[in-house]
Protein backbone atom coordinates (compact mmCIF):
# COMPACT_ATOMS: atom_id res chain seq x y z
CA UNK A 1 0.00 0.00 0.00
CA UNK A 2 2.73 2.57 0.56
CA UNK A 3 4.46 1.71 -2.59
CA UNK A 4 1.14 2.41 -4.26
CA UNK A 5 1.12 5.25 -2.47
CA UNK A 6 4.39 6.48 -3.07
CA UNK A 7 4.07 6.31 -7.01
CA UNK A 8 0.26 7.90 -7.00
CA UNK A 9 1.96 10.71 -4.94
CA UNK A 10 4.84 11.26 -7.17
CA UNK A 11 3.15 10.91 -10.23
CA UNK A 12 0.60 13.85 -9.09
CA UNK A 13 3.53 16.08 -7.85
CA UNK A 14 5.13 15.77 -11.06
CA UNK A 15 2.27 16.94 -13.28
CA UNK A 16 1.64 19.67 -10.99
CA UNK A 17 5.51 20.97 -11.89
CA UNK A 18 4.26 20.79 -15.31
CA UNK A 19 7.01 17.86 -15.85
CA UNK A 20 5.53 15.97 -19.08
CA UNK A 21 2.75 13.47 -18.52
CA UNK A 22 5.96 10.15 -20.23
CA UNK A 23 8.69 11.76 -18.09
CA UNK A 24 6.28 12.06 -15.23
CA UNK A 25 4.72 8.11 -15.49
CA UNK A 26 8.56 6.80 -16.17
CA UNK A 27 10.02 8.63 -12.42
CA UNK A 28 7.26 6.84 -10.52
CA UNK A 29 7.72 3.75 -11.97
CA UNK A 30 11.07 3.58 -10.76
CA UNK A 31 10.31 5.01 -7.52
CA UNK A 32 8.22 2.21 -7.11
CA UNK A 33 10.84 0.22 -8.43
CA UNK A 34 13.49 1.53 -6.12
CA UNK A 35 11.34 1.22 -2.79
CA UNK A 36 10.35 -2.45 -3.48
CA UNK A 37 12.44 -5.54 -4.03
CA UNK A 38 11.86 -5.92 -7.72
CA UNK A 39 14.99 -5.41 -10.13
CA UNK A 40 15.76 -2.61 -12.19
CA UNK A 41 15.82 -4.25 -15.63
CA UNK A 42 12.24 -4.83 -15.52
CA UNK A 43 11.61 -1.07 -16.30
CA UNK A 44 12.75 -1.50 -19.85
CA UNK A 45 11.23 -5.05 -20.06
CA UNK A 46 7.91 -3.90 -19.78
CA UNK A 47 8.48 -0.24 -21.85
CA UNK A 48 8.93 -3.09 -24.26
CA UNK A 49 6.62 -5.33 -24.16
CA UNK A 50 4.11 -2.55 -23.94
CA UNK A 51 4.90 -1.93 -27.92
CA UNK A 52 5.67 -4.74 -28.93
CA UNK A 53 1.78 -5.73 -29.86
CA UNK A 54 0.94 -6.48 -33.33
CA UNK A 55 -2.42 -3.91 -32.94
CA UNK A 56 -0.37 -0.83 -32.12
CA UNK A 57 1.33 -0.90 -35.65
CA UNK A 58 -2.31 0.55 -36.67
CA UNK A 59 -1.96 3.60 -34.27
CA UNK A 60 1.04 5.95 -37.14
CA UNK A 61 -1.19 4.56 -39.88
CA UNK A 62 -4.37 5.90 -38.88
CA UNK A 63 -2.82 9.04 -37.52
CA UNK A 64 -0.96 9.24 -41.28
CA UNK A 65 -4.28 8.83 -42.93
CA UNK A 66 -5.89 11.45 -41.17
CA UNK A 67 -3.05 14.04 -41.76
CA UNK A 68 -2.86 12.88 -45.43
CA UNK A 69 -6.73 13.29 -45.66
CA UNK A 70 -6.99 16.77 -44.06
CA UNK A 71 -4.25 18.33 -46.45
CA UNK A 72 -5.71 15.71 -49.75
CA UNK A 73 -9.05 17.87 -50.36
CA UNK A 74 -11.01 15.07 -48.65
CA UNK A 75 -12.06 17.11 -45.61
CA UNK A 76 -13.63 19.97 -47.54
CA UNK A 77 -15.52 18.02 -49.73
CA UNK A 78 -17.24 15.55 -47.13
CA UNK A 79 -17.99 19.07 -45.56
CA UNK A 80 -19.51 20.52 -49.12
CA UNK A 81 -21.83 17.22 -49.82
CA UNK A 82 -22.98 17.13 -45.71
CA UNK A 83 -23.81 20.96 -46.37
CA UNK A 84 -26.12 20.33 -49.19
CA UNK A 85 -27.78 17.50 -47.44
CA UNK A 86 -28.35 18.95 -43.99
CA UNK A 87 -27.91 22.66 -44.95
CA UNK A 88 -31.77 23.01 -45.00
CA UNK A 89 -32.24 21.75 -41.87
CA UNK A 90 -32.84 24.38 -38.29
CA UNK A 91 -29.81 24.60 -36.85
CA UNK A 92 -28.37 24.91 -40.66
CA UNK A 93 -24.24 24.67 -40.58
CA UNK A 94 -24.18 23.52 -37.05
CA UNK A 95 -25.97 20.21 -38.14
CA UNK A 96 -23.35 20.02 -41.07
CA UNK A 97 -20.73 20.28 -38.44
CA UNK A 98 -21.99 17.33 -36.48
CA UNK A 99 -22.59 15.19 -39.94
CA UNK A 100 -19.15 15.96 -41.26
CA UNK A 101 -17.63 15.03 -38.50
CA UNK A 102 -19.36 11.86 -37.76
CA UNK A 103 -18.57 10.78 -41.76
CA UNK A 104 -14.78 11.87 -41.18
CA UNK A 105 -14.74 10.02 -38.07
CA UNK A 106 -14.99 6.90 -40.35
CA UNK A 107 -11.75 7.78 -41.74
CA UNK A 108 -9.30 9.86 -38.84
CA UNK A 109 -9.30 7.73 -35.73
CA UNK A 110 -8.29 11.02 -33.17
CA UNK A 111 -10.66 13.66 -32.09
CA UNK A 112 -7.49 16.05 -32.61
CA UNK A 113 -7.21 15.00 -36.26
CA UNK A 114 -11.28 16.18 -36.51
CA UNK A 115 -10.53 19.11 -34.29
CA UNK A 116 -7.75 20.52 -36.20
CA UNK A 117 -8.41 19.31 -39.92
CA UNK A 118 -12.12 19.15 -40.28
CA UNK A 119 -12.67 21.91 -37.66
CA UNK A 120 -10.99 24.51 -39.22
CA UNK A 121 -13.03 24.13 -42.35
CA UNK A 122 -15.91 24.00 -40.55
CA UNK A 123 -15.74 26.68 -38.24
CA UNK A 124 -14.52 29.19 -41.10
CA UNK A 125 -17.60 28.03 -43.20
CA UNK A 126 -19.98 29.08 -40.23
CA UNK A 127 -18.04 32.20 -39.76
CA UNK A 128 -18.48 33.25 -43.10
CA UNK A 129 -21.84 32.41 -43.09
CA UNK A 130 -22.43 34.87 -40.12
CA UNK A 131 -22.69 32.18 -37.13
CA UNK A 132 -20.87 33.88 -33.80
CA UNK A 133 -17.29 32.31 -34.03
CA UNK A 134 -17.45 31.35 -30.54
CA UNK A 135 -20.79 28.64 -31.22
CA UNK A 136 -18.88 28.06 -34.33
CA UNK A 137 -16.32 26.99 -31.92
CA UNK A 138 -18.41 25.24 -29.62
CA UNK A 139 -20.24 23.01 -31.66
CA UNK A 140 -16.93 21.85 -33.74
CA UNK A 141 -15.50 20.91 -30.15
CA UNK A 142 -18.74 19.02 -29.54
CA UNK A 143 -18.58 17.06 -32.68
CA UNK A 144 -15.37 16.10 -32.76
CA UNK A 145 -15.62 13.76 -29.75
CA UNK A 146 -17.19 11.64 -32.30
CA UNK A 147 -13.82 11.28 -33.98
CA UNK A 148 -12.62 8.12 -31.36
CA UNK A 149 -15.77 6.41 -30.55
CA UNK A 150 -17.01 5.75 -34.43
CA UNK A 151 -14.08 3.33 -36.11
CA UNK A 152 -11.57 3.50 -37.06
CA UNK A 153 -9.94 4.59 -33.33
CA UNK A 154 -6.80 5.15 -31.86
CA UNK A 155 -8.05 5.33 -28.30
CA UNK A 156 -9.98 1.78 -28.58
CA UNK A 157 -6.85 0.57 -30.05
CA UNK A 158 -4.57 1.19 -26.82
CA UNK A 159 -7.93 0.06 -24.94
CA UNK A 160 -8.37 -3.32 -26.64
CA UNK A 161 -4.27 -4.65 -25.92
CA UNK A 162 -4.28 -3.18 -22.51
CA UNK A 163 -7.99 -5.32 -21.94
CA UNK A 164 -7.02 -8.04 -24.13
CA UNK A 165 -10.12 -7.23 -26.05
CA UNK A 166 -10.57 -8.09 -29.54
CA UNK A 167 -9.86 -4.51 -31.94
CA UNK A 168 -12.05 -5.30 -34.49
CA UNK A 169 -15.16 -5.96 -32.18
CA UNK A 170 -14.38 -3.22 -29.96
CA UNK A 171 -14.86 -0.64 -33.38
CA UNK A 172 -17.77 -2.33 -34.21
CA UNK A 173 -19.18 -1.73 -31.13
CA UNK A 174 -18.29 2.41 -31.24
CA UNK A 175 -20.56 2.50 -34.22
CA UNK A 176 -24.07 2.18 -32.28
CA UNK A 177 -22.56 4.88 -29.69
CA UNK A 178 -21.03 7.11 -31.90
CA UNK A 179 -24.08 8.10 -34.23
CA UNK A 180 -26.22 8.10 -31.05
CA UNK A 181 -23.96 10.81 -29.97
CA UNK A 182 -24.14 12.70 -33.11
CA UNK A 183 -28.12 12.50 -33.09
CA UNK A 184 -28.20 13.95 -29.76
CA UNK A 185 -25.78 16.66 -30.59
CA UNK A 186 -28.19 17.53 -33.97
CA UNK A 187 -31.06 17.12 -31.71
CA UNK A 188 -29.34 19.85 -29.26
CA UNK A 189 -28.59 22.47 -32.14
CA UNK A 190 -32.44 22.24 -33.15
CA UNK A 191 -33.42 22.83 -29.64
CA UNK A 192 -31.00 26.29 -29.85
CA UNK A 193 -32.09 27.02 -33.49
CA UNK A 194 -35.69 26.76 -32.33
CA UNK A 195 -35.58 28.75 -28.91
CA UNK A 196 -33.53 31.20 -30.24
CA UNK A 197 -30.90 30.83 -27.88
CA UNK A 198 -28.09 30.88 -30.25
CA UNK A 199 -27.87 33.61 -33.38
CA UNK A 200 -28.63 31.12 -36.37
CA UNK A 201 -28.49 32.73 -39.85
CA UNK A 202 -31.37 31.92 -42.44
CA UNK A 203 -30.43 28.13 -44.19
CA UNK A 204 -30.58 27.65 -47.56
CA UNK A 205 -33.35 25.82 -49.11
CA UNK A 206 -32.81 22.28 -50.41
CA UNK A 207 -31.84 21.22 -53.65
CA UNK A 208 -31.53 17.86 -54.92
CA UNK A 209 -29.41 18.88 -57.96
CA UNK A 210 -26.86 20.58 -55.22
CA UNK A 211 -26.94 17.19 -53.60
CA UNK A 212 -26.14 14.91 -56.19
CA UNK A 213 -23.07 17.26 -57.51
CA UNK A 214 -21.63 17.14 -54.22
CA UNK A 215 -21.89 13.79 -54.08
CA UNK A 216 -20.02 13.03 -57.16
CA UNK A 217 -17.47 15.93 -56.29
CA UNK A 218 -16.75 13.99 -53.45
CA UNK A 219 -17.56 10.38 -54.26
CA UNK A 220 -14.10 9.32 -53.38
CA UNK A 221 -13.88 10.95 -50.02
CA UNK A 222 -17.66 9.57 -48.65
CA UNK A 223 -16.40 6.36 -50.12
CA UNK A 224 -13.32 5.92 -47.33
CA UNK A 225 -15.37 5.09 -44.05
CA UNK A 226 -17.47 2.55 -46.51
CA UNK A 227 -13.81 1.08 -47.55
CA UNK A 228 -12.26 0.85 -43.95
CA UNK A 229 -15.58 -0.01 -42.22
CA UNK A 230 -16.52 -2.69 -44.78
CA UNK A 231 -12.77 -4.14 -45.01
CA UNK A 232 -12.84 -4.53 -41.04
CA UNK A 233 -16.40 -5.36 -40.84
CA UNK A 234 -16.41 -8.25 -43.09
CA UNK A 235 -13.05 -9.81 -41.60
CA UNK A 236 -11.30 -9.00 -45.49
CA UNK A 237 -8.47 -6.74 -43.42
CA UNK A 238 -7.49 -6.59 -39.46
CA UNK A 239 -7.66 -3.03 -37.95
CA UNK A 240 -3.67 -2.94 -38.65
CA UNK A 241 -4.52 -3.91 -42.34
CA UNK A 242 -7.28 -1.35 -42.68
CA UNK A 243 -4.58 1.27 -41.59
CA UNK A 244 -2.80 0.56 -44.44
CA UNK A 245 -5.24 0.79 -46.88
CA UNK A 246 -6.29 4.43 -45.48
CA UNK A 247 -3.13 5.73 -45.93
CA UNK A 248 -3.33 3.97 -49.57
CA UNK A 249 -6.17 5.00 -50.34
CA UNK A 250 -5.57 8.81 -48.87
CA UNK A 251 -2.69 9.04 -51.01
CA UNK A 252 -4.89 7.64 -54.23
CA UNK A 253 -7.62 10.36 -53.76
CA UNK A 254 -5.20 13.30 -52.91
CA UNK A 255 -3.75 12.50 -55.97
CA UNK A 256 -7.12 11.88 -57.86
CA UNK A 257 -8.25 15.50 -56.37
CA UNK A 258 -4.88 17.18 -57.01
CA UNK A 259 -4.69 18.71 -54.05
CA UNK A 260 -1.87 16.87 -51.88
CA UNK A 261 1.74 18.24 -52.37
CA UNK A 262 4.56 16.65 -51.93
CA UNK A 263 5.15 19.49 -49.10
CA UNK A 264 1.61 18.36 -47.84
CA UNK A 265 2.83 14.76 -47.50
CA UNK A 266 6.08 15.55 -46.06
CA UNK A 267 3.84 17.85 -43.33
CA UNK A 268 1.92 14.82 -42.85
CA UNK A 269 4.71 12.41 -42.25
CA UNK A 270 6.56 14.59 -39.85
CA UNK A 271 3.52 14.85 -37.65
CA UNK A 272 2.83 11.23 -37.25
CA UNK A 273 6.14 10.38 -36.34
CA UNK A 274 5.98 12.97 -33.35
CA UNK A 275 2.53 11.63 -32.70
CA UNK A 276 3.13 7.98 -32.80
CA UNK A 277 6.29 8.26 -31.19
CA UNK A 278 4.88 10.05 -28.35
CA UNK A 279 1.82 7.50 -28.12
CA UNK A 280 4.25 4.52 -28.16
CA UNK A 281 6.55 6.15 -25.37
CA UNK A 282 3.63 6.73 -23.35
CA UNK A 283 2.53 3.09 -24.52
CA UNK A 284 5.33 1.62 -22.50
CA UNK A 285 5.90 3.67 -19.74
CA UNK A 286 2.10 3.20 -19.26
CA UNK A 287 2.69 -0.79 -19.43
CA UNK A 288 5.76 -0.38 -16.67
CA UNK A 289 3.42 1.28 -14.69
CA UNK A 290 0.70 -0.98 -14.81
CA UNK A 291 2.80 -3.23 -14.21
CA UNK A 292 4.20 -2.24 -10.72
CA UNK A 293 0.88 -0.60 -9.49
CA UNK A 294 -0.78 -4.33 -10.41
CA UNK A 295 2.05 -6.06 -8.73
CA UNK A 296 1.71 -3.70 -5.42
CA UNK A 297 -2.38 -4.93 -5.50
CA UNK A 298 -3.40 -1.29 -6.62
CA UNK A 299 -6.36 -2.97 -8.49
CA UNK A 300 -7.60 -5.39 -5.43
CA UNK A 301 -7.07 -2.36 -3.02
CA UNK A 302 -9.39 -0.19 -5.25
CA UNK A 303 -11.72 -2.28 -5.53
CA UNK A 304 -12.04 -3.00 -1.67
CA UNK A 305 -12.18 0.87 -1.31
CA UNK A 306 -15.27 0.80 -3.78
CA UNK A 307 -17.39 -1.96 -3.11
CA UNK A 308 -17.10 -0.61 0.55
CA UNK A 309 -18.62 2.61 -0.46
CA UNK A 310 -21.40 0.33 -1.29
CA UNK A 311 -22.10 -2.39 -3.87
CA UNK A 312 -25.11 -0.77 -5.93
CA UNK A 313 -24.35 -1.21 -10.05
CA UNK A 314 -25.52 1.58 -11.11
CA UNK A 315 -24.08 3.81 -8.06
CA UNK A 316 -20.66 2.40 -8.69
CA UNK A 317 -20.83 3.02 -12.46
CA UNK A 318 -22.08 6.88 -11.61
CA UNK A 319 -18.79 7.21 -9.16
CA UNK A 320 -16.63 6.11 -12.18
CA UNK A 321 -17.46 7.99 -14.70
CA UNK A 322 -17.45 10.75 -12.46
CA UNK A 323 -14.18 10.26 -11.62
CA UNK A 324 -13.33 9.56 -15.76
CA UNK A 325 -14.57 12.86 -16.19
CA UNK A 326 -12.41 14.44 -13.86
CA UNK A 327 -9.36 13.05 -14.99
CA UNK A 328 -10.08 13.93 -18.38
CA UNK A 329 -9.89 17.68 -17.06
CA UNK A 330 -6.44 17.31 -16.56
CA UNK A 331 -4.98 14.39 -18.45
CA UNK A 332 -5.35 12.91 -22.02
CA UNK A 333 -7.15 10.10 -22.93
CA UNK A 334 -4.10 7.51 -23.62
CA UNK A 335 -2.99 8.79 -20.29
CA UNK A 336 -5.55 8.05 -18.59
CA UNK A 337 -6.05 4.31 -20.12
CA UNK A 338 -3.05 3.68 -19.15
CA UNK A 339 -3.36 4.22 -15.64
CA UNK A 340 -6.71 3.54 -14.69
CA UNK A 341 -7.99 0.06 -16.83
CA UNK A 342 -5.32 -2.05 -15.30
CA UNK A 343 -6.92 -0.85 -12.24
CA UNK A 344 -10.98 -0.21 -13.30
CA UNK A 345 -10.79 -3.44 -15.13
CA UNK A 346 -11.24 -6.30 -12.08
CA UNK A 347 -13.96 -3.86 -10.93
CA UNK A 348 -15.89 -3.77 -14.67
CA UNK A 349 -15.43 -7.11 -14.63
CA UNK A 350 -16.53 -7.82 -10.81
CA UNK A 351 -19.54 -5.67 -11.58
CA UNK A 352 -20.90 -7.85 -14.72
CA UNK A 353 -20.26 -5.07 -17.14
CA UNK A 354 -18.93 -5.84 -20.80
CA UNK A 355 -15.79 -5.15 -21.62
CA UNK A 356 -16.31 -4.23 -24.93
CA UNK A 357 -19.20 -1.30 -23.46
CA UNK A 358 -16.43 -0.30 -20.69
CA UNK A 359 -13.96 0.66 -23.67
CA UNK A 360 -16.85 2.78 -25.09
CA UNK A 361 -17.61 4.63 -21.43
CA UNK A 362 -13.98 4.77 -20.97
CA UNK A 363 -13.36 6.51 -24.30
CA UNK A 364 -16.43 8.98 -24.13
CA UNK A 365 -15.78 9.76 -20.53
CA UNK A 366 -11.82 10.77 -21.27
CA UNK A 367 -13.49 13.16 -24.54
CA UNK A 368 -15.81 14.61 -22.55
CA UNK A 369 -13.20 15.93 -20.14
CA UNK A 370 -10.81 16.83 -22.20
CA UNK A 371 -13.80 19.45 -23.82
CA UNK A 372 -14.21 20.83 -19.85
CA UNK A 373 -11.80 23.03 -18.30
CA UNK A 374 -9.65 23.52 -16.60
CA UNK A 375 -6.73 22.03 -19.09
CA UNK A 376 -9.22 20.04 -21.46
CA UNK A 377 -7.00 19.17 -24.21
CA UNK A 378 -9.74 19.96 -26.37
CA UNK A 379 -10.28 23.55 -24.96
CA UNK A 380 -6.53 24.20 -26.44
CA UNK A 381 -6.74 22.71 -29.62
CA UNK A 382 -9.56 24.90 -30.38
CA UNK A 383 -7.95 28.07 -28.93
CA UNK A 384 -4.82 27.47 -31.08
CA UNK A 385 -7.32 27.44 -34.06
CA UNK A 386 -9.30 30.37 -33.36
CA UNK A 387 -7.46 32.52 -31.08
CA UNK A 388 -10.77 32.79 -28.63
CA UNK A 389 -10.27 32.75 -24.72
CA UNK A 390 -10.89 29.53 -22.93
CA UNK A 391 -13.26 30.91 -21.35
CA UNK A 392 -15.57 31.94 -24.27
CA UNK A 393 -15.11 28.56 -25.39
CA UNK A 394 -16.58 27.02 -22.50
CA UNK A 395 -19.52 29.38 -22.01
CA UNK A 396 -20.59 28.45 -25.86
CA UNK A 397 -20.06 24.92 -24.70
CA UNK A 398 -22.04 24.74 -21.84
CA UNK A 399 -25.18 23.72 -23.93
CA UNK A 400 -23.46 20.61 -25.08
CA UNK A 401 -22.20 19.28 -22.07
CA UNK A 402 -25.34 18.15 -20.65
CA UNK A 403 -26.35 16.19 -23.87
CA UNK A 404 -22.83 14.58 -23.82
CA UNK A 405 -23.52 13.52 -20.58
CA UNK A 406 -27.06 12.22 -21.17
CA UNK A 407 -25.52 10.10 -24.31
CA UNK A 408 -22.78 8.84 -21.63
CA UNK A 409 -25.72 7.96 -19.23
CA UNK A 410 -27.22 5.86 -22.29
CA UNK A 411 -24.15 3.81 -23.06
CA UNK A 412 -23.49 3.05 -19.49
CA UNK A 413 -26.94 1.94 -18.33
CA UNK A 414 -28.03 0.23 -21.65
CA UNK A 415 -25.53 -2.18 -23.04
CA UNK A 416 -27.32 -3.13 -25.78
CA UNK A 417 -26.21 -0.08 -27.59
CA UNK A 418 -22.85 -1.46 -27.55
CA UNK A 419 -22.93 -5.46 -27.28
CA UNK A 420 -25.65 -5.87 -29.82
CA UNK A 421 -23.90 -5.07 -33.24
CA UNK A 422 -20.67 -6.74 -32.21
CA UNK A 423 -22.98 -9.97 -31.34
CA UNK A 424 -25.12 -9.80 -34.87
CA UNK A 425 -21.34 -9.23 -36.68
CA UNK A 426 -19.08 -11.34 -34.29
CA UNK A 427 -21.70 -14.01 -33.47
C-alpha cells in the first residue's frame, strides 16, 4: 500500500511541476521500483513489451491517414456534400458540423485529427456564413468527440491490448454509440435554433441537384469510411490492415483531387512520427506502470475501497465515470487508459459489465473531459485554431455538455447499444 502510495503521490507532484505526462509516469515507476524488491531491468522489459503488440502498428497509420486526408481535399468536400444534405435543416451549418464530422470520423481515428483538420473548415464556413465564431467553436469541439468512438480509433486501439479485447469488435461496437452521440448533438442544435438561444443565420433551401453534384465531387472521399468499415467489418483486413489501406487510399484520392503536395505529405509524415512516437513512449511507460501498481495490488485495493462505499451497479458506475470525467480535465485520454484500466478493469469485470461497453464509457468519458476546463486538451486545440479565450469557449459549450452527458448515461446503463452489433457481426 505505501508503494502504491508512493508512485500515486509522485506521479501527481510531477504533473503539478508541469514535468511531461511520459517523463512524469517513467520517475514513478522507478520510484516504485526503487522502494520495493523488484529489479531494475524490468523497467525497460515492460516499456517493451508494452509496444511490442501487433495492434499498435495501426496507431502511425491511422494518424498518417488522417493528416494525409486533411491536407488531400477530402475534408472539404465531405464538408460541401454534408452541407447540401443537412444545410436546410434548423440549426443549418451547425448540423453540417456534427454530420461531417461523424462521416470523417470513419476515416481519422483522433478527435485532434477532426478538431484541427475538419474543424478549421468547418468553423470558417460558419463564420463566413455569419454564425458567432465562438458557437462556431463550440459546436466543432462538440462534434469532434465523435472522432474516437465511431471506427476507425486510436483510443480503442490502446484500450483493446491493454484489456485483451478483440480490436475489431471493440470498433464495431463504437458504431451504435457514436451516431447516437451525433443525433443527440443535432437534436441539441435544433433545440438552440428553435428557442432562439443561439444567433442562427437563415439556411438555404434544399436542392436535390446541389446534392447529387456534391456527391459526385466527393464520391471518393464519402467512399473511405465505406472502404475501412466494410474491409474490417467483413473480416477481409485486421484493424492494422485497414490502416494501411487508409493511408493507400488517402494518397490515391489526394492524388485523384490534385490537391496533396509533396510538401503536404512531407507535413503529414513529420507529424505522425511525433505523434506515434509520443503515443508509443507513453505506450510503455504506461505498461511499466501498470505493471508495478498491479504487482503492489493497486487494483484489489481499489476495488475493496469501492465496493465498501457500497455495492449498488448503477451507483458504482455513476462514481466512475465521475471520476473519468475528472481526470479527463487534466490528463489525455491515452494517459488516462493507461493508468486507470489495469486498475478499473477487475472492478468492470466484478460488476458484470462488458468489456467491450467499458472501452466505449472509458473513451467517451476521457473526450468529454478533455472538452471541460480547466486544461481540457480539447479547450486548447480549439484556442490554437481560433485565437478565442478559454473561457468563451466554455460558455458556448455549456449547452453541449449536458447532452454529452445524457448520451454517456445511455451507453453506461443500456448495453445493448454497444454489445448488440458486435454480437449480430461477431456471433
Amino acid at each position: 500500500m505505501e508503494i502504491g502510495a508512493l508512485i500515486l503521490f509522485s506521479f501527481i507532484i510531477l504533473i503539478i511541476l508541469s514535468v511531461p505526462i511520459s517523463i512524469s509516469m517513467g520517475i514513478a515507476t522507478m520510484l516504485g521500483i526503487f522502494a520495493s524488491d523488484y529489479v531494475f531491468e524490468v523497467l525497460p522489459l515492460m516499456i517493451s513489451r508494452g509496444t511490442s503488440n501487433y495492434a499498435l502498428i495501426a496507431i502511425p497509420y491511422f494518424v498518417l491517414a488522417g493528416n494525409l486526408m486533411n491536407t488531400g481535399g477530402i475534408t472539404n468536400r465531405i464538408f460541401e456534400f454534408s452541407n447540401t444534405l443537412l444545410g436546410h435543416i434548423k440549426g443549418g451549418l451547425a448540423q453540417v458540423n456534427v454530420l461531417a464530422s461523424m462521416i470523417f470520423s470513419g476515416i481519422s481515428g483522433t478527435a485532434a485529427a477532426d478538431a484541427a483538420g475538419l474543424g478549421l473548415v468547418e468553423i470558417n464556413a460558419m463564420t463566413d456564413k455569419g454564425y458567432e465564431k465562438s458557437f462556431s467553436t463550440a459546436i466543432t469541439l462538440a462534434s469532434s468527440i465523435i472522432g474516437p468512438i465511431i471506427p476507425p480509433s486510436v483510443p480503442f486501439l490502446i484500450y483493446a491490448v491493454l484489456a485483451n479485447v478483440s480490436v475489431g469488435k471493440l470498433f464495431v461496437a463504437g458504431i451504435i454509440p457514436g451516431v447516437l452521440v451525433g443525433f443527440i448533438l443535432m437534436a441539441t442544435n435544433y433545440y438552440l435554433a428553435a428557442k432562439k438561444k443561439v444567433k442562427i443565420p437563415e439556411a438555404e433551401p434544399f436542392e436535390l441537384i446541389k446534392v447529387i453534384k456534391a456527391f459526385k465531387n466527393g464520391f471518393f472521399a464519402l467512399l473511405a469510411p465505406v472502404v475501412l468499415l466494410g474491409g474490417i467489418m467483413s473480416g477481409l483486413a485486421t484493424p492494422t490492415e485497414a490502416g494501411i489501406i487508409a493511408v493507400l487510399y488517402s494518397l490515391l484520392v489526394g492524388y485523384i483531387y490534385k490537391e496533396l503536395t509533396l510538401e503536404g505529405i512531407i507535413n503529414a509524415l513529420r507529424y505522425t512520427i511525433y505523434s506515434a512516437a509520443l503515443i508509443m513512449f507513453l505506450i510503455g511507460m504506461g505498461k511499466a506502470l501498470g505493471w508495478v501498481t498491479t504487482a503492489e495490488r493497486l487494483p484489489i485495493l481499489a476495488s475493496e475501497f469501492l465496493f465498501g462505499l457500497t455495492n449498488n451497479k448503477i451507483l458504482l458506475l455513476l462514481i466512475i465515470n465521475v471520476f473519468l470525467i475528472i481526470l479527463g480535465m487534466v490528463l489525455d485520454g491515452v494517459t488516462i487508459s493507461l493508468i486507470m484500466v489495469p486498475i478499473l478493469l477487475p472492478i468492470i469485470k466484478t460488476l458484470g459489465v462488458n468489456t467491450l461497453q467499458f472501452g466505449v464509457i472509458l473513451t467517451l468519458n476521457t473526450l468529454i473531459g478533455s472538452a471541460t476546463p480547466p486544461v481540457g486538451v480539447g479547450l486548447f486545440i480549439m484556442s490554437s485554431i481560433t485565437d478565442l479565450s478559454l473561457p468563451q469557449i466554455v460558455k458556448s459549450f455549456i449547452p453541449y455538455f449536458i447532452p454529452l452527458v445524457i448520451a454517456l448515461i445511455l451507453i453506461t446503463y443500456i448495453p445493448f447499444i454497444t454489445t448488440w452489433l458486435p454480437s449480430i457481426i461477431f456471433p
